[in-house]
Every structure is written in C-alpha cells, then in structure tokens.
Protein backbone atom coordinates (compact mmCIF):
# COMPACT_ATOMS: atom_id res chain seq x y z
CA UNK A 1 21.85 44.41 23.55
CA UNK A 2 20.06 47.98 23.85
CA UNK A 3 16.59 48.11 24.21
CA UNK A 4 15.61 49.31 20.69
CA UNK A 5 16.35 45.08 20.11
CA UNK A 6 13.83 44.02 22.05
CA UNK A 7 10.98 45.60 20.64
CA UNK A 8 8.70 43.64 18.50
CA UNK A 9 8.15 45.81 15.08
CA UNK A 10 4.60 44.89 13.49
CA UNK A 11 4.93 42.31 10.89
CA UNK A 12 7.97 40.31 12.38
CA UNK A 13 5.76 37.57 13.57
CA UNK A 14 2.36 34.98 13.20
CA UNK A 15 0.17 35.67 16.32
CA UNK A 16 -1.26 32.75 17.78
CA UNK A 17 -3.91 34.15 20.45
CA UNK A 18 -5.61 32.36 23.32
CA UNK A 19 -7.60 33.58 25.92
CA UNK A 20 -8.53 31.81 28.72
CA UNK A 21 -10.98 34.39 30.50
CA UNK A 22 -13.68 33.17 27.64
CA UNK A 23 -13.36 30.11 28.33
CA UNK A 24 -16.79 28.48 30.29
CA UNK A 25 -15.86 26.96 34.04
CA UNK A 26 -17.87 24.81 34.40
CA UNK A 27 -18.56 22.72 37.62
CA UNK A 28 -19.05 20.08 35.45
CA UNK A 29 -15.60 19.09 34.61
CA UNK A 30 -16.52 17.09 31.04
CA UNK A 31 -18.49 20.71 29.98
CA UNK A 32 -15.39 22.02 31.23
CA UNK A 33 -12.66 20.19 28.63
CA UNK A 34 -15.36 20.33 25.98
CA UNK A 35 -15.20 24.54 27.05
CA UNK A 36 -11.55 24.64 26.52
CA UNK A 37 -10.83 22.17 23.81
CA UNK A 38 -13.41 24.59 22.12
CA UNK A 39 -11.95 27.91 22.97
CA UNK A 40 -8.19 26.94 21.86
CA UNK A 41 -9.86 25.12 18.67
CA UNK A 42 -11.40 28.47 18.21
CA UNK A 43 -7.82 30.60 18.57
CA UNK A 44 -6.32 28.09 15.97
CA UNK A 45 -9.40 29.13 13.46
CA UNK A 46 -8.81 32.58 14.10
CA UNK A 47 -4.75 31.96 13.04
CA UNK A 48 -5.63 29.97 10.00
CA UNK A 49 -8.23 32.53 8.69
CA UNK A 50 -5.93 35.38 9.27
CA UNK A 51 -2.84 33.39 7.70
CA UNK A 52 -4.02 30.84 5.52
CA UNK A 53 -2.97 33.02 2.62
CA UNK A 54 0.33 32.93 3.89
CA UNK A 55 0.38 28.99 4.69
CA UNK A 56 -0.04 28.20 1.13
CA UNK A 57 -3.31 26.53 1.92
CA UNK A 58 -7.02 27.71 1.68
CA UNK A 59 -8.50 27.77 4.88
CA UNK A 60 -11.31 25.01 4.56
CA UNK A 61 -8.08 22.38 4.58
CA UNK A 62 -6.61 24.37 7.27
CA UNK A 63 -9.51 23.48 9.28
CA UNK A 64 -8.96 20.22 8.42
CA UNK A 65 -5.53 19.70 10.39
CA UNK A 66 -8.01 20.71 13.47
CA UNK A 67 -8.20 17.66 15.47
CA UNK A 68 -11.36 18.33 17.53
CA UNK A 69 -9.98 17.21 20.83
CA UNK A 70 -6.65 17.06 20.77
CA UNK A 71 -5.78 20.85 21.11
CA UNK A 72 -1.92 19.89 22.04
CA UNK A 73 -1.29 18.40 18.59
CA UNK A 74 -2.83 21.27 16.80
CA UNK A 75 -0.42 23.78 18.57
CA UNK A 76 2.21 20.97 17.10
CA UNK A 77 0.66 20.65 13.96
CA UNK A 78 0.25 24.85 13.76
CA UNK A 79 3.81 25.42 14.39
CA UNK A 80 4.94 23.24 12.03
CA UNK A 81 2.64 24.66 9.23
CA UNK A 82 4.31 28.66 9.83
CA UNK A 83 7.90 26.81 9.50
CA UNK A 84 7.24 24.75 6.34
CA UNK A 85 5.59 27.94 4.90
CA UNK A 86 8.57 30.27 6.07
CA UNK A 87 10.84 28.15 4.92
CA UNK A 88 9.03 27.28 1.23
CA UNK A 89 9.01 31.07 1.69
CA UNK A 90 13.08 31.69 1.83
CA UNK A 91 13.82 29.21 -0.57
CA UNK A 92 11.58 30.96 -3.03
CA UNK A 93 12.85 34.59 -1.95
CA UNK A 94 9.31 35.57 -1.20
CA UNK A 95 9.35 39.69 0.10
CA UNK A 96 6.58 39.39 1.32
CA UNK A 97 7.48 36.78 4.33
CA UNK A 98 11.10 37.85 4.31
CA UNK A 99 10.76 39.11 7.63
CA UNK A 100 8.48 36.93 9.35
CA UNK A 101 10.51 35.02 12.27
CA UNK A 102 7.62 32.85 13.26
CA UNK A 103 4.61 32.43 15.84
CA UNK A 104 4.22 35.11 18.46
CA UNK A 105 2.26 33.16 21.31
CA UNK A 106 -0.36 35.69 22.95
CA UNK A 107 -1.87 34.41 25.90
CA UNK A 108 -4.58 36.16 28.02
CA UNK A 109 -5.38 35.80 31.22
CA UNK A 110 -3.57 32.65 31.01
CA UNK A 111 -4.94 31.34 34.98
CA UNK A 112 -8.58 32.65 35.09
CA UNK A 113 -10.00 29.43 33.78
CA UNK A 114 -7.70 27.19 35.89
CA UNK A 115 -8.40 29.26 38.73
CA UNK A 116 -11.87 28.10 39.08
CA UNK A 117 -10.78 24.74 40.17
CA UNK A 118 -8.19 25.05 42.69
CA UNK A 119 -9.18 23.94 46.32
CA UNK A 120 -7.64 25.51 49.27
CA UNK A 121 -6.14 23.15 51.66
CA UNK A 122 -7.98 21.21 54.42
CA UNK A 123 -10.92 21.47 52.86
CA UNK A 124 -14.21 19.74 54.87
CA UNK A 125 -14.60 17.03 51.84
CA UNK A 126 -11.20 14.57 52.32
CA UNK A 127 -11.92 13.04 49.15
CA UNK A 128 -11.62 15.81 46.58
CA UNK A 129 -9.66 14.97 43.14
CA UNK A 130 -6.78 16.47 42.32
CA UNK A 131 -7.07 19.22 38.62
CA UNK A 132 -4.55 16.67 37.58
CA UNK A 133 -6.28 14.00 38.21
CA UNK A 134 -9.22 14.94 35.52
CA UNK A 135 -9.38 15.28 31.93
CA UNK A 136 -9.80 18.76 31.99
CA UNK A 137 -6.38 18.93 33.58
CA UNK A 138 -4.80 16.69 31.68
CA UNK A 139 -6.13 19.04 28.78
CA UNK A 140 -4.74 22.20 30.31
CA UNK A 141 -1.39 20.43 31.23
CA UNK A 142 -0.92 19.14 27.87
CA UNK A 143 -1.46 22.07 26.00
CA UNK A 144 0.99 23.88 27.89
CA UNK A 145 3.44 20.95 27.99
CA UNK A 146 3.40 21.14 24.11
CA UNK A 147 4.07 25.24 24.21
CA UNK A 148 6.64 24.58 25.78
CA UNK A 149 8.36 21.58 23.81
CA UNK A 150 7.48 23.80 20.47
CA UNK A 151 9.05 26.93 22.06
CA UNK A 152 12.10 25.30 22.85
CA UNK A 153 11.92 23.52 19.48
CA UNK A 154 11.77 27.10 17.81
CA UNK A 155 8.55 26.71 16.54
CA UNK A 156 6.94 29.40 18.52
CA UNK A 157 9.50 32.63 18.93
CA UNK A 158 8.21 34.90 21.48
CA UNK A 159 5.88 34.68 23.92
CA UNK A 160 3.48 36.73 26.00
C-alpha cells in the first residue's frame, strides 16, 4: 500500500465529531453525566443537521431518534442511519453518495473530561469510588464500548 492510499480525500466520508474538552466537569458527578450526555447529544445534532439531506429524512425526525440519555444507542442508531442511506443510495445509483464509505469518527481531546476524575493512588480518603463505579462512568464507558462494537461492525470507517 503506498501512502497516497491512506489519505482521506474530502467527501469520502460522514463526520461524526465529539469533543470532550467542552464538556462541563463537574464535581458533582449527576451534573457531570447530564454534561456529557448533553455534549455527545449535541455532536449527533450537529451530524443530522449537516446530513439529514443525505439520510433521506428532514432533520426534526432526525432529532427524534435522539434518545436523551442514552448517548450509546444513538451512536448505534446513527450508524445505522448512514448505512441504510448508503445503501438505499447504491441501489438507486445515486452520484451524489457514490463515494461516500461511511462515518469518519472525530474525536477531540478524547481524555480531558475523564481526566478530571481520576484519583492518584493512596489518597488520604480510603473510601473514594471508583469512575466506574458511577453513572457518569458507566456513561463514558458505554459510549466508547459501543464505538467500538460499531467500528468493528463497519458502521463507523475511520477513526481519529
């Protein structure tokens, strides 16, 4: 493979963006999942108003498929929307999506929210929870655990 095949030409793919610097740490760990269901909710928004012309659907019912805190499913739900429209698309030999290959997954600053909560070791308070342990956590973990099933699904294509 020479390099000229691994660059990304524009209009190749659907770019799903998240970024996690935006996102509001909270010390209050409920503000905290309520911060980051919001923010990814947000990034899903942003998709479905850039591509909702695209998805064969007007955005208002886009926004619909949003469930408000389960931000896992939507990625689910999301990636499954770009391949029932890609493939609608190749059955009806539609130029204009001939080229698309899928959902580019940007992610920025992918640690600086989860970064707020990590607790060195030894710490003076013995009875500290665990990030896993909260629903924050179990927000963060099962967003990413859901990337990663969809990736390896092909649902999202690259990532970055």
């Amino acid at each position: 493979m020479c390099s000229s095949d691994l660059k990304i030409k524009p209009g190749q793919y659907f770019v799903l963006r998240f970024d996690f610097s935006t996102v509001n740490a909270s010390p209050d760990l409920a503000k905290a999942n309520q911060s980051l269901i919001a923010s990814l909710n947000s990034s899903f928004k942003d998709f479905y108003d850039t591509y909702a012309t695209y998805l064969g659907e007007d955005v208002t019912s886009l926004y619909g498929n949003i469930d408000s805190n389960e931000p896992n499913v939507n990625l689910d739900k999301c990636g499954r929307l770009v391949q029932l429209a890609l493939s609608r698309a190749r059955k009806q030999k539609n130029e204009q999506l001939a080229n698309i290959q899928g959902i580019y997954l940007l992610v920025d600053e992918y640690d600086a929210f989860a970064n707020n909560y990590l607790v060195p070791p030894n710490t003076v308070e013995p009875h500290k929870i665990t990030w896993d342990d909260t629903l924050v956590g179990r927000t963060f973990k099962s967003f990413w655990a859901m990337a990663k099933s969809i990736a390896s699904g092909g649902k999202i294509r690259k990532a970055f």
